[in-house]
PDB file of N, CA and C in Angstrom:
ATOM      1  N   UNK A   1       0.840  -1.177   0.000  1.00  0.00           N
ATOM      2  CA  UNK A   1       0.000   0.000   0.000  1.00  0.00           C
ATOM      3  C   UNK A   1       0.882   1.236   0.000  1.00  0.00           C
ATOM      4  N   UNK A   2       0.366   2.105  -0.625  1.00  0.00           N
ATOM      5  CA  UNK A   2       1.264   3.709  -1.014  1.00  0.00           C
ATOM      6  C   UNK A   2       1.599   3.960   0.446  1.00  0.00           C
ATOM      7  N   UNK A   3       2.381   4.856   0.365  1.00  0.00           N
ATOM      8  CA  UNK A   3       2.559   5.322   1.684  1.00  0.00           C
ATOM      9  C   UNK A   3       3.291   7.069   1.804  1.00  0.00           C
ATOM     10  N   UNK A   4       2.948   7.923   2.343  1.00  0.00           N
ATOM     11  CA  UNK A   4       3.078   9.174   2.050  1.00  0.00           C
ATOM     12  C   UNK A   4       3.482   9.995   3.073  1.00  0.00           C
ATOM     13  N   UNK A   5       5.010  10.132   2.774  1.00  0.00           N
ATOM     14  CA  UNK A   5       5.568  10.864   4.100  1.00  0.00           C
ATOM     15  C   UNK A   5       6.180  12.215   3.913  1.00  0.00           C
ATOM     16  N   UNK A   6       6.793  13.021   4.895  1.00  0.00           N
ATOM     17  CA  UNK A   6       7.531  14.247   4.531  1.00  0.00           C
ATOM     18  C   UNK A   6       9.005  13.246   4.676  1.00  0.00           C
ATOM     19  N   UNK A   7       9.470  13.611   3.878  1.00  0.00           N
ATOM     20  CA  UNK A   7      11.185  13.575   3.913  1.00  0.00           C
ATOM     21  C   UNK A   7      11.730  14.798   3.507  1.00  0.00           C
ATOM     22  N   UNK A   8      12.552  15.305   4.739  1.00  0.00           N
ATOM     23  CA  UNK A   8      13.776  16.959   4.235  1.00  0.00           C
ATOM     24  C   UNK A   8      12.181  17.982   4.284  1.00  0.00           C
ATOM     25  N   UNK A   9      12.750  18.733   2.351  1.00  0.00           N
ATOM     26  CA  UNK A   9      11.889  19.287   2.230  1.00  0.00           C
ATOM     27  C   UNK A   9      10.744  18.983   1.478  1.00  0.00           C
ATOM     28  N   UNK A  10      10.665  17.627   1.034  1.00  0.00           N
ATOM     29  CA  UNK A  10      10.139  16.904   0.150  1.00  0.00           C
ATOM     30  C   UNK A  10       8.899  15.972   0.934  1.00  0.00           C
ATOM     31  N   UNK A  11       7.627  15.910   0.246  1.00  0.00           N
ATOM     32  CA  UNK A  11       6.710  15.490   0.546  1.00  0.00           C
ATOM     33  C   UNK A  11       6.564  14.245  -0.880  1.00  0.00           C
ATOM     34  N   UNK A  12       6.809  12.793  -0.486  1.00  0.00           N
ATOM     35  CA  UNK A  12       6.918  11.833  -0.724  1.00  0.00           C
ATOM     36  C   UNK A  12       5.720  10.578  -1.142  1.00  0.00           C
ATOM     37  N   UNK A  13       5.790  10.196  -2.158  1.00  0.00           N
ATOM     38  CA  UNK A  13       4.586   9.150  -2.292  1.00  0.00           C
ATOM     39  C   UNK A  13       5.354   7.721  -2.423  1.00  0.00           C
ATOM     40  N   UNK A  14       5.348   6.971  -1.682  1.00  0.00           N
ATOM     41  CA  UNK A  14       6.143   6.381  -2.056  1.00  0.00           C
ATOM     42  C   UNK A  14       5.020   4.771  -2.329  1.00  0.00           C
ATOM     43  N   UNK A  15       5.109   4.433  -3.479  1.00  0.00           N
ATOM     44  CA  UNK A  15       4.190   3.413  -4.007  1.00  0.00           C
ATOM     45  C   UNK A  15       4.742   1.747  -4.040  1.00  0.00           C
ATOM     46  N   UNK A  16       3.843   0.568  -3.588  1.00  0.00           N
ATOM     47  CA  UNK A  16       4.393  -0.349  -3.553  1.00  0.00           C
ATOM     48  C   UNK A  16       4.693  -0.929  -4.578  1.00  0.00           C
ATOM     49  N   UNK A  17       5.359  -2.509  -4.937  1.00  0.00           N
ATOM     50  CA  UNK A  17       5.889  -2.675  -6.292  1.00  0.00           C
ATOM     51  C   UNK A  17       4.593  -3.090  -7.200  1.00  0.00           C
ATOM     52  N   UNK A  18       3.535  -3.447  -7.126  1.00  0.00           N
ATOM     53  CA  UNK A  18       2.223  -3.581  -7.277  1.00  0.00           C
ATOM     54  C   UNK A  18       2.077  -2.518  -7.780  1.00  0.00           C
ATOM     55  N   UNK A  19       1.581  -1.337  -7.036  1.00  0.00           N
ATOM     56  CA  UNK A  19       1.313  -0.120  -7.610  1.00  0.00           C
ATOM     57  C   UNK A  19       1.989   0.562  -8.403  1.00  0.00           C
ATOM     58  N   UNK A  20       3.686   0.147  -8.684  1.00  0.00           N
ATOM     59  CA  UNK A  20       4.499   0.798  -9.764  1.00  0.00           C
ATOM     60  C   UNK A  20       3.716   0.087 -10.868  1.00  0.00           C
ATOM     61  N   UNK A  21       3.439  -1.272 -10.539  1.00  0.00           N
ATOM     62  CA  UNK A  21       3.188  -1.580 -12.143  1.00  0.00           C
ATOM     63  C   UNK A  21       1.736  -1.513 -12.518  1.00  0.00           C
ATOM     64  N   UNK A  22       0.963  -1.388 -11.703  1.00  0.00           N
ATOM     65  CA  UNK A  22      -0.845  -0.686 -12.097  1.00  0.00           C
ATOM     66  C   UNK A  22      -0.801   0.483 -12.779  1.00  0.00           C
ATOM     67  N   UNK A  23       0.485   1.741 -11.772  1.00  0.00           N
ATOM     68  CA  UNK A  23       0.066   2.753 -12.345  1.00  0.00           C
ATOM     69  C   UNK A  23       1.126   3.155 -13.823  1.00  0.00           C
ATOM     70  N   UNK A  24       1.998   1.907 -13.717  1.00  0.00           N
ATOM     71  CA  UNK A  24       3.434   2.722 -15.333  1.00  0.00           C
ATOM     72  C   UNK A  24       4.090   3.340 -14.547  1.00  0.00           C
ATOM     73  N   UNK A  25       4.016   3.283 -13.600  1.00  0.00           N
ATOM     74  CA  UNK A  25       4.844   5.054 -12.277  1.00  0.00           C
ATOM     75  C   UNK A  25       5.863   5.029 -11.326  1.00  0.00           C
ATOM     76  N   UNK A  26       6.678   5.384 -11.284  1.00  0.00           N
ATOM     77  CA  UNK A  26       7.627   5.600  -9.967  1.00  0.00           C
ATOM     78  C   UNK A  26       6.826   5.604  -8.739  1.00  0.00           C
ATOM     79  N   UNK A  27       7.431   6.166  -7.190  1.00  0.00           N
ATOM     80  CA  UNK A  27       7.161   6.709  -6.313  1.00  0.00           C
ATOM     81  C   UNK A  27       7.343   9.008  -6.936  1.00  0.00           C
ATOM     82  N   UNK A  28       6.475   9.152  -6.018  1.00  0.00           N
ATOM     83  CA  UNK A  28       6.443  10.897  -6.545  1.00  0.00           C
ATOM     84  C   UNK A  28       6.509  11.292  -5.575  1.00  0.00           C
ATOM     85  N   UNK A  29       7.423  12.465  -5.792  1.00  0.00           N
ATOM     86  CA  UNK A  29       8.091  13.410  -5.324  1.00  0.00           C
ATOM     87  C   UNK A  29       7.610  15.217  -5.484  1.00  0.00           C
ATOM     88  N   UNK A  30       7.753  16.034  -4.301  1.00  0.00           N
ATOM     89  CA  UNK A  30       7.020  17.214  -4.676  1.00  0.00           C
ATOM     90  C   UNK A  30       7.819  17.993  -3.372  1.00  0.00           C
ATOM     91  N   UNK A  31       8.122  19.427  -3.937  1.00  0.00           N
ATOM     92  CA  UNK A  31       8.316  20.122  -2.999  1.00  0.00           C
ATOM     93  C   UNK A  31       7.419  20.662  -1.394  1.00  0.00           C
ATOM     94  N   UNK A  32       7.699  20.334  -0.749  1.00  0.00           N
ATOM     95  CA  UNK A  32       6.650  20.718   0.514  1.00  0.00           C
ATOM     96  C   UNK A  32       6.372  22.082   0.378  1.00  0.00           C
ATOM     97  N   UNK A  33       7.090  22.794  -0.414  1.00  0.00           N
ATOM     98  CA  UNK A  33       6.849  24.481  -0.771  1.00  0.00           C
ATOM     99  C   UNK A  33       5.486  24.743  -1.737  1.00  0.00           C
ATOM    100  N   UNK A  34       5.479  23.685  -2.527  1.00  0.00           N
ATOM    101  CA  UNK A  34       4.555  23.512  -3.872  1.00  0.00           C
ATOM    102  C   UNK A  34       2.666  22.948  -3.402  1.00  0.00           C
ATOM    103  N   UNK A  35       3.058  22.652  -2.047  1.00  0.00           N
ATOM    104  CA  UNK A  35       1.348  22.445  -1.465  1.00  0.00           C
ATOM    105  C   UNK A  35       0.980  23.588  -1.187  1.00  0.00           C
ATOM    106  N   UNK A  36      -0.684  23.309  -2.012  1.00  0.00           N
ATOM    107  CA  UNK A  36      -1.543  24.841  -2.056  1.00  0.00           C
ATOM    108  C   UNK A  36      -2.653  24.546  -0.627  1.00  0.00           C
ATOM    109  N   UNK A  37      -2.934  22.947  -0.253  1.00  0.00           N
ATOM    110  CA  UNK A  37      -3.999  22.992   0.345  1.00  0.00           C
ATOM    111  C   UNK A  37      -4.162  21.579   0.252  1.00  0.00           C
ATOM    112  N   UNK A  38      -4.372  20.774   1.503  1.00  0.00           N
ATOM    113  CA  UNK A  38      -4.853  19.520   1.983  1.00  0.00           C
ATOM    114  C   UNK A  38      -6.536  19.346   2.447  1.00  0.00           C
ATOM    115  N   UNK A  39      -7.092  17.977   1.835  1.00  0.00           N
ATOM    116  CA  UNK A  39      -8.415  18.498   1.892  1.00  0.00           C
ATOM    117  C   UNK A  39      -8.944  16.613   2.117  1.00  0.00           C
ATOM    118  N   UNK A  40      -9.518  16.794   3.354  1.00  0.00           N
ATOM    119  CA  UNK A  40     -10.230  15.163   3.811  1.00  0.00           C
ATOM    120  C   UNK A  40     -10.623  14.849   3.050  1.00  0.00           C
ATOM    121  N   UNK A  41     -11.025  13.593   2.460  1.00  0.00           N
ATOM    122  CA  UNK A  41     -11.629  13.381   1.473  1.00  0.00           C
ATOM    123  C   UNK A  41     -12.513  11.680   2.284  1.00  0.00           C
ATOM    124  N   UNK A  42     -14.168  12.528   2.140  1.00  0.00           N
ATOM    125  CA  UNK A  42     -14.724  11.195   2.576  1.00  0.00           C
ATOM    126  C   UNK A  42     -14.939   9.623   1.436  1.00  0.00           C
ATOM    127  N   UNK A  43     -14.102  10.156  -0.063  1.00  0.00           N
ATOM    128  CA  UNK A  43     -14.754   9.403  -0.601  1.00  0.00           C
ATOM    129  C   UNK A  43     -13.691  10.058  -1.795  1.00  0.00           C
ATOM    130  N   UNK A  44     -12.073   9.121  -1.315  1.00  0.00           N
ATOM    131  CA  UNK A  44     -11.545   9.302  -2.318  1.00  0.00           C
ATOM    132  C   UNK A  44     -11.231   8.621  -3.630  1.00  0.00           C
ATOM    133  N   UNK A  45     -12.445   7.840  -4.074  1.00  0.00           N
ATOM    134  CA  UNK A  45     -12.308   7.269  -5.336  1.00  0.00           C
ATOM    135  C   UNK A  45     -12.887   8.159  -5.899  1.00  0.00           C
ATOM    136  N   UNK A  46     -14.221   8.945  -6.168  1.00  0.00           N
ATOM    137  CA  UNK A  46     -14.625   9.791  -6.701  1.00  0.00           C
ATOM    138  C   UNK A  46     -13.636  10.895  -7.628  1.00  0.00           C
ATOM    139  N   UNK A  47     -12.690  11.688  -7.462  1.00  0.00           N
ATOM    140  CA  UNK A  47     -11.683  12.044  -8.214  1.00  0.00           C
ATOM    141  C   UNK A  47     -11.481  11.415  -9.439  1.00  0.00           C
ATOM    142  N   UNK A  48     -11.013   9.883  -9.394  1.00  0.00           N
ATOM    143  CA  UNK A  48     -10.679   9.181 -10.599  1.00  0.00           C
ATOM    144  C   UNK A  48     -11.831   8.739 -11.096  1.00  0.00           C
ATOM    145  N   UNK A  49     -13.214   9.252 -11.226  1.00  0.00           N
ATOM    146  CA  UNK A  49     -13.968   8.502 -12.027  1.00  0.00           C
ATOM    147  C   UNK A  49     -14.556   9.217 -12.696  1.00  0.00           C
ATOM    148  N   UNK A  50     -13.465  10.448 -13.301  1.00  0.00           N
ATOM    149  CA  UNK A  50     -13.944  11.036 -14.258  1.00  0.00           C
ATOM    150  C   UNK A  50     -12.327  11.709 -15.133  1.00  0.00           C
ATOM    151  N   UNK A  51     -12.794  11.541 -16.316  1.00  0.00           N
ATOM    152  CA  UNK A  51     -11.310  11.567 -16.939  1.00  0.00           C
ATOM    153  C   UNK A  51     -10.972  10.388 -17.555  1.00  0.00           C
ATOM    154  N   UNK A  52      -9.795  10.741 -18.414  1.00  0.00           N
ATOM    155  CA  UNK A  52      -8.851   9.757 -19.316  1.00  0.00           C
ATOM    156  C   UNK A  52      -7.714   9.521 -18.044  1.00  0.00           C
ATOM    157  N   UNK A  53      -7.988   8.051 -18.006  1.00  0.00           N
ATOM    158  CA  UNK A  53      -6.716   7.429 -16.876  1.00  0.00           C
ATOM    159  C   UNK A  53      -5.835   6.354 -17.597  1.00  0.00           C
ATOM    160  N   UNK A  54      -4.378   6.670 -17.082  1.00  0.00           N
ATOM    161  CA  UNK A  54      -3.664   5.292 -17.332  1.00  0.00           C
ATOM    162  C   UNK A  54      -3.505   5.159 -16.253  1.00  0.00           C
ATOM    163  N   UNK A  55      -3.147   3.477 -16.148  1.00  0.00           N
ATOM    164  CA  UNK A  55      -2.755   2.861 -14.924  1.00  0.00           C
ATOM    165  C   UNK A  55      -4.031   1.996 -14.757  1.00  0.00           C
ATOM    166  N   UNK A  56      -4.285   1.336 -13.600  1.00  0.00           N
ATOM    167  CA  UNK A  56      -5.473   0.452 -13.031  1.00  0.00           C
ATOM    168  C   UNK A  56      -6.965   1.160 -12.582  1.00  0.00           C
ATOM    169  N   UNK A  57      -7.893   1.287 -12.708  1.00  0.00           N
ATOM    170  CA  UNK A  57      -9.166   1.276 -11.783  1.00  0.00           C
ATOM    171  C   UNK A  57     -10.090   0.662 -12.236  1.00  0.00           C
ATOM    172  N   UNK A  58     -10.619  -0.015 -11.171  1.00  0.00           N
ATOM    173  CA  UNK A  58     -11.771  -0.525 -11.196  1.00  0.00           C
ATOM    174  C   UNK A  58     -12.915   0.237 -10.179  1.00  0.00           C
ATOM    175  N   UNK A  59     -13.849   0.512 -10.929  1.00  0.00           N
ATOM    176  CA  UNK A  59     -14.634   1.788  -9.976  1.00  0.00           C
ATOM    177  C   UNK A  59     -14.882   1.202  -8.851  1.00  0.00           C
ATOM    178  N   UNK A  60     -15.004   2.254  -7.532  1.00  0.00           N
ATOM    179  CA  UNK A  60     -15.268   2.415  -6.582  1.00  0.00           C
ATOM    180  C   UNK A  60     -14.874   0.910  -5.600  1.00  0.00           C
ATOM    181  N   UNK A  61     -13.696   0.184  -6.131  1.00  0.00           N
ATOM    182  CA  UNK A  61     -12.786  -0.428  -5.782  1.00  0.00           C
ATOM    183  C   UNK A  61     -11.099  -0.141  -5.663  1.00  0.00           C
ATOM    184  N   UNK A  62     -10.826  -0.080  -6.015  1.00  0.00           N
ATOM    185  CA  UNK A  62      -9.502   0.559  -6.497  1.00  0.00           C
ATOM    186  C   UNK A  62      -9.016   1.522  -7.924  1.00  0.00           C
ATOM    187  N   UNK A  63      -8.314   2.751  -7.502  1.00  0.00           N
ATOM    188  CA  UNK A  63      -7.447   3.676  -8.466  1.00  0.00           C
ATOM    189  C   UNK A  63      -6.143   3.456  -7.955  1.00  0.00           C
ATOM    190  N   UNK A  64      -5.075   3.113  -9.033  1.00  0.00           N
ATOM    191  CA  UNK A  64      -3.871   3.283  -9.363  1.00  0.00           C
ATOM    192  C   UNK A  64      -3.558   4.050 -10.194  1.00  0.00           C
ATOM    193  N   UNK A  65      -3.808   5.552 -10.556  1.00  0.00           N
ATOM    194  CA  UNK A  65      -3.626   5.789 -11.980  1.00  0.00           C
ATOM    195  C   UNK A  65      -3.194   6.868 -11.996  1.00  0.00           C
ATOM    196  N   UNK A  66      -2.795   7.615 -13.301  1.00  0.00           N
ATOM    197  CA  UNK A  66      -2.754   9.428 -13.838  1.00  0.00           C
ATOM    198  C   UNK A  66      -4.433   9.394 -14.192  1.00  0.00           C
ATOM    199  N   UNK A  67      -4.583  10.452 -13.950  1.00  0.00           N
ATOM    200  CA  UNK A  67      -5.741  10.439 -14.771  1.00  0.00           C
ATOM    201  C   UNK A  67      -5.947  12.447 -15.351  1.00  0.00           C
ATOM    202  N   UNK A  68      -6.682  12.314 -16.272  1.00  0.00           N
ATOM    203  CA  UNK A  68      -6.254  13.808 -16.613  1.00  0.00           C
ATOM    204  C   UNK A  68      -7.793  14.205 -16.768  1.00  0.00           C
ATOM    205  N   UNK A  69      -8.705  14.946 -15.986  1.00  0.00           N
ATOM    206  CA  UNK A  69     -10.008  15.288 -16.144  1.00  0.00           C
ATOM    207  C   UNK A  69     -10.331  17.341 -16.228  1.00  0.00           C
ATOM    208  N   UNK A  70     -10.618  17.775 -16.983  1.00  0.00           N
ATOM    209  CA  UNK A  70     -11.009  19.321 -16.578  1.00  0.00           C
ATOM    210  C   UNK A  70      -9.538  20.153 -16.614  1.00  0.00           C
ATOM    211  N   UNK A  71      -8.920  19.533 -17.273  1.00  0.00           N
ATOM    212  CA  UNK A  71      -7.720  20.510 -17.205  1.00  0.00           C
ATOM    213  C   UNK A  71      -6.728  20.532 -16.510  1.00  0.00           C
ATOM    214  N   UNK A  72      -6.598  19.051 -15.813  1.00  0.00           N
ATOM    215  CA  UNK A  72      -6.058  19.106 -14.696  1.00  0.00           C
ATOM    216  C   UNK A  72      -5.217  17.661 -15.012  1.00  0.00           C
ATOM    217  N   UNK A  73      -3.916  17.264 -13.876  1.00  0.00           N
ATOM    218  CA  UNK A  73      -3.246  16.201 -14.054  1.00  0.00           C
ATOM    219  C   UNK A  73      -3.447  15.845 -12.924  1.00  0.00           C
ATOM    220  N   UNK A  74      -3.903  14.764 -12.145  1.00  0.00           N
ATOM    221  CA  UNK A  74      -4.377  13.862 -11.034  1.00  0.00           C
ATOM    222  C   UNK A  74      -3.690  12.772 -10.642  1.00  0.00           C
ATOM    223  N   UNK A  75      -2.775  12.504  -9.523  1.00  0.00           N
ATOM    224  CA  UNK A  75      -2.299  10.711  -9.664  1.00  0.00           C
ATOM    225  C   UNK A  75      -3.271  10.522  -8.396  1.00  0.00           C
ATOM    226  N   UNK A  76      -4.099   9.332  -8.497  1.00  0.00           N
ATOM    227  CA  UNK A  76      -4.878   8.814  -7.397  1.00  0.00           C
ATOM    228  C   UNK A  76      -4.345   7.148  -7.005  1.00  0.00           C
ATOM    229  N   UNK A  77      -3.999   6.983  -5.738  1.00  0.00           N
ATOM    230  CA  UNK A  77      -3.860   5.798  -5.016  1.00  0.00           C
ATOM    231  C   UNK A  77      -4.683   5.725  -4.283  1.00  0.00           C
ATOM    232  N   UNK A  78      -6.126   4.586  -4.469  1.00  0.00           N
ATOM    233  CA  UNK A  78      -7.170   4.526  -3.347  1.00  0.00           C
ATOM    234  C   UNK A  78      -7.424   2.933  -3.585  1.00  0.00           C
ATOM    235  N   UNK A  79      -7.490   2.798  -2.777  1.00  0.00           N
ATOM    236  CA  UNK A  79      -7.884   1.229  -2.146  1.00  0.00           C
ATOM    237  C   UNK A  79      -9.409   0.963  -1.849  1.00  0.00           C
ATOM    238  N   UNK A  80      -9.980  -0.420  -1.738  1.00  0.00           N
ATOM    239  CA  UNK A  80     -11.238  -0.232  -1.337  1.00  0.00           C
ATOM    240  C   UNK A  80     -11.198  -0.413   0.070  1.00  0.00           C
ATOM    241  N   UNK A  81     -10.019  -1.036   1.061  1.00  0.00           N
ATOM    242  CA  UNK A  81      -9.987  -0.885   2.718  1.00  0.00           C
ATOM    243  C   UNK A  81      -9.496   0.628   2.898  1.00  0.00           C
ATOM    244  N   UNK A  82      -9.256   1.428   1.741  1.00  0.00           N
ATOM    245  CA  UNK A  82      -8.996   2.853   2.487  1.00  0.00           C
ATOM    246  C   UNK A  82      -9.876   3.689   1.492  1.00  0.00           C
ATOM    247  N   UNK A  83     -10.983   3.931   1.877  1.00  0.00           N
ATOM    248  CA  UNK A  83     -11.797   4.515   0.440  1.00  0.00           C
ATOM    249  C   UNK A  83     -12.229   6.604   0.676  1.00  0.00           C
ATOM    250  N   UNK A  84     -11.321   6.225   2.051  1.00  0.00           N
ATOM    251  CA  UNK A  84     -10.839   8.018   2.109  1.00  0.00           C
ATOM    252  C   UNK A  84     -10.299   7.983   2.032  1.00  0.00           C
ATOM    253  N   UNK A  85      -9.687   9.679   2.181  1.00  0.00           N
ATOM    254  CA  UNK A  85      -8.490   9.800   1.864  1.00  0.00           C
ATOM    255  C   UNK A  85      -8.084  11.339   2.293  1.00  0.00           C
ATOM    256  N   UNK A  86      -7.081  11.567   1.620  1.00  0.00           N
ATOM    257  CA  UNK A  86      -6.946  13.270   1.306  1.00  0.00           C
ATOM    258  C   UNK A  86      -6.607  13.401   0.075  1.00  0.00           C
ATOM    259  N   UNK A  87      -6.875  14.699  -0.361  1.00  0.00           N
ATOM    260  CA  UNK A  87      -6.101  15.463  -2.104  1.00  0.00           C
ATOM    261  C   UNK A  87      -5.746  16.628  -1.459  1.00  0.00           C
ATOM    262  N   UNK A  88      -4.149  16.464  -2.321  1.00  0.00           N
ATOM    263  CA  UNK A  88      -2.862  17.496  -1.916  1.00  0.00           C
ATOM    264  C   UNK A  88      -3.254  18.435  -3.350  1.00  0.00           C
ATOM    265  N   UNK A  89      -3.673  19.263  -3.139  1.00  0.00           N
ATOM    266  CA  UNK A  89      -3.421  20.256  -4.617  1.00  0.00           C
ATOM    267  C   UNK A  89      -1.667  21.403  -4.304  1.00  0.00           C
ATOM    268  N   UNK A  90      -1.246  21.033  -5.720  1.00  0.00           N
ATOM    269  CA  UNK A  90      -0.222  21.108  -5.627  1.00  0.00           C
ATOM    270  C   UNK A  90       0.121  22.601  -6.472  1.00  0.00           C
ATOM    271  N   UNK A  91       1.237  23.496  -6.958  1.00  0.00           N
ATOM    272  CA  UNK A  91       1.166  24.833  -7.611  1.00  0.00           C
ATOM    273  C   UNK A  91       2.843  24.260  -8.235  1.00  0.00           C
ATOM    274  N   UNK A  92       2.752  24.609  -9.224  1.00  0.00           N
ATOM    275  CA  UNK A  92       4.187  24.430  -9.959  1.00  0.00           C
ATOM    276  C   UNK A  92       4.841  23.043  -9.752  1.00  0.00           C
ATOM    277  N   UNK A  93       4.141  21.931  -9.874  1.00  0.00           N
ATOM    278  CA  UNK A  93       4.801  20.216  -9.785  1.00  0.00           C
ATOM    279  C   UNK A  93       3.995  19.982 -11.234  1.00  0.00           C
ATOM    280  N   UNK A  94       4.310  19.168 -11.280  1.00  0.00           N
ATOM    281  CA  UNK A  94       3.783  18.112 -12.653  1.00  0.00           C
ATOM    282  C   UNK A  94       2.713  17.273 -12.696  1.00  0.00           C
ATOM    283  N   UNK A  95       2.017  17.551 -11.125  1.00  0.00           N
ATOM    284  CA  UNK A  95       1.044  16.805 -11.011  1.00  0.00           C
ATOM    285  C   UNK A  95       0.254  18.528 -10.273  1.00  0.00           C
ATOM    286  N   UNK A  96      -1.219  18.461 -10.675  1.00  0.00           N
ATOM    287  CA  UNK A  96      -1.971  19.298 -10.287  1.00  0.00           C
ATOM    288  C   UNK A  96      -2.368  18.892  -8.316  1.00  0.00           C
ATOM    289  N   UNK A  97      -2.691  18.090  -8.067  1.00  0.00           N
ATOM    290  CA  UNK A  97      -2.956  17.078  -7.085  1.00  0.00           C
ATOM    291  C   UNK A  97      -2.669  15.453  -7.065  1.00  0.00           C
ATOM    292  N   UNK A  98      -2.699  15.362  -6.063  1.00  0.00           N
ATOM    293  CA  UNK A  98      -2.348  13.941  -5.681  1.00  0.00           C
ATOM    294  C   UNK A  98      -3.500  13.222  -4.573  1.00  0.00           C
ATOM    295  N   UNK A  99      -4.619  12.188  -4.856  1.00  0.00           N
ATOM    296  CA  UNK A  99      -5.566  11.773  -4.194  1.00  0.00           C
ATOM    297  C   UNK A  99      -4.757  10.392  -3.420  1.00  0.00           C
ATOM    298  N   UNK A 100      -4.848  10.435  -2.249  1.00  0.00           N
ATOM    299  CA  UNK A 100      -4.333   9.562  -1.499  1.00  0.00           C
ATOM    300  C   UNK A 100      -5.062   8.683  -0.270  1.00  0.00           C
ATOM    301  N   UNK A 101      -5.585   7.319  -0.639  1.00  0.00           N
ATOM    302  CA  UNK A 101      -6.651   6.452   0.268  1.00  0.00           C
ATOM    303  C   UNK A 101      -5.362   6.812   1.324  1.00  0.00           C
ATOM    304  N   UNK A 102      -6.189   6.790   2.928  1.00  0.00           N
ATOM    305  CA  UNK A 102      -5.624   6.907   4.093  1.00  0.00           C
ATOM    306  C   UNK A 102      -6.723   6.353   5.139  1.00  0.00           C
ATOM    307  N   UNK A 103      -5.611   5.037   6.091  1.00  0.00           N
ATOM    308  CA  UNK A 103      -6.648   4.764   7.054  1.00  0.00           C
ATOM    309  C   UNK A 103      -7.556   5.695   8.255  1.00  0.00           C
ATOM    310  N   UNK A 104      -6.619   6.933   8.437  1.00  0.00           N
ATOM    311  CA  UNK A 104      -6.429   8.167   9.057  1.00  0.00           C
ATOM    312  C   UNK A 104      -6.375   9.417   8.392  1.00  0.00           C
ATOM    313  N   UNK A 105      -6.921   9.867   7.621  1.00  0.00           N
ATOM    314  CA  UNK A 105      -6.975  10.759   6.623  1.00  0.00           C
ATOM    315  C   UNK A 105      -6.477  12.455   7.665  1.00  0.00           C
ATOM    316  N   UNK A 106      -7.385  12.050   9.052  1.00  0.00           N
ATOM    317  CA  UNK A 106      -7.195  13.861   9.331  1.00  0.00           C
ATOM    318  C   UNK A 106      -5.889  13.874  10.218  1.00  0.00           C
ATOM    319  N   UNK A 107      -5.312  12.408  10.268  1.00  0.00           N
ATOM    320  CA  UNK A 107      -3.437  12.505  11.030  1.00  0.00           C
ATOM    321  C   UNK A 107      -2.732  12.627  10.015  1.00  0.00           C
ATOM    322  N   UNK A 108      -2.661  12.471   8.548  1.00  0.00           N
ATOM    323  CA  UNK A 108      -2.170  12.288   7.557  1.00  0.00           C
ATOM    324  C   UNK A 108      -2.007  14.057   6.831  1.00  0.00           C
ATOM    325  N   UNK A 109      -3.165  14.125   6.822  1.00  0.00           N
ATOM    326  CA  UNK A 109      -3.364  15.794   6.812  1.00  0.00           C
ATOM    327  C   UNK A 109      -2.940  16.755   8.011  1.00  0.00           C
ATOM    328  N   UNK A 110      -2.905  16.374   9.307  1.00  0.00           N
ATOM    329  CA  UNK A 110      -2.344  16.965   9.801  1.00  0.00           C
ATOM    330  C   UNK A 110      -0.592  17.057   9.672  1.00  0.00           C
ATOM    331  N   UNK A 111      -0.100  16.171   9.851  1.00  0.00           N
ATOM    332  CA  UNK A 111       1.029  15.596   9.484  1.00  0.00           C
ATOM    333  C   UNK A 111       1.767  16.487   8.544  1.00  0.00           C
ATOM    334  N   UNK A 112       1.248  16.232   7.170  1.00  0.00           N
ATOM    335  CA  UNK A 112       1.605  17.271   6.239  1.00  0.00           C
ATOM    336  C   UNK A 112       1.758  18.904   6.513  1.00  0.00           C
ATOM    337  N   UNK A 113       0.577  19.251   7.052  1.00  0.00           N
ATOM    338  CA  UNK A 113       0.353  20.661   7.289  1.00  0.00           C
ATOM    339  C   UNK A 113       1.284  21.068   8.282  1.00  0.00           C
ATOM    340  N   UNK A 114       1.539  20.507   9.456  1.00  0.00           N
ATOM    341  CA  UNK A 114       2.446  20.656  10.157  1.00  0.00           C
ATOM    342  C   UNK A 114       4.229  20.674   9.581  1.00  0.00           C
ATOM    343  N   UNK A 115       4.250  20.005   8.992  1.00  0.00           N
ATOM    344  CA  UNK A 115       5.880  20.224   8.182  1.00  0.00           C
ATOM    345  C   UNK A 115       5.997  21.331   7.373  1.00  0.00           C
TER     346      UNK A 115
END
């Protein structure tokens, strides 16, 4: 399962070997400077089920993917044992946001915000 930490100044996704190969993807990387705003998410598959995605989903079971909807570039990791989450919207990275299943979504968000 993904797992999403601060390292340095860097806010970290770091994806299991499973999920490298669902999503085509590395682990991702983002400046902790480059977060605009962390946001609970009761129901983070919703994000990926709209848009052109590569990588894995099966609705409202699991997202592994990019997905590109409204103008926007999205990587979502959601599980169906973690079907919240948070989305990191991001300002100057390569990814617009990042949707992330979390068993703990508002320690996870805190976590972040605090670094």
């Amino acid at each position: 399962m993904a797992e999403l930490r601060v390292e340095g100044d860097e806010l970290v996704l770091h994806l299991s070997g499973i999920e490298k190969l669902e999503a085509v993807h590395g682990d991702l990387r983002a400046p902790r400077s480059a977060v605009r705003s962390v946001e609970v998410l009761e129901n983070a598959h919703e994000p990926a089920d709209h848009g052109f995605k590569v990588g894995e989903r099966l609705p409202g079971h699991s997202e592994v993917a990019v997905v590109r909807a409204d103008g926007q570039k999205l990587f979502a990791v959601v599980h169906h044992d973690t079907p919240r989450g948070v989305r990191i919207d991001f300002d100057g990275t390569g990814y617009d946001a990042w949707i992330v299943g979390a068993t703990d979504p508002e320690a996870l968000k805190q976590v972040i915000e605090q670094a």
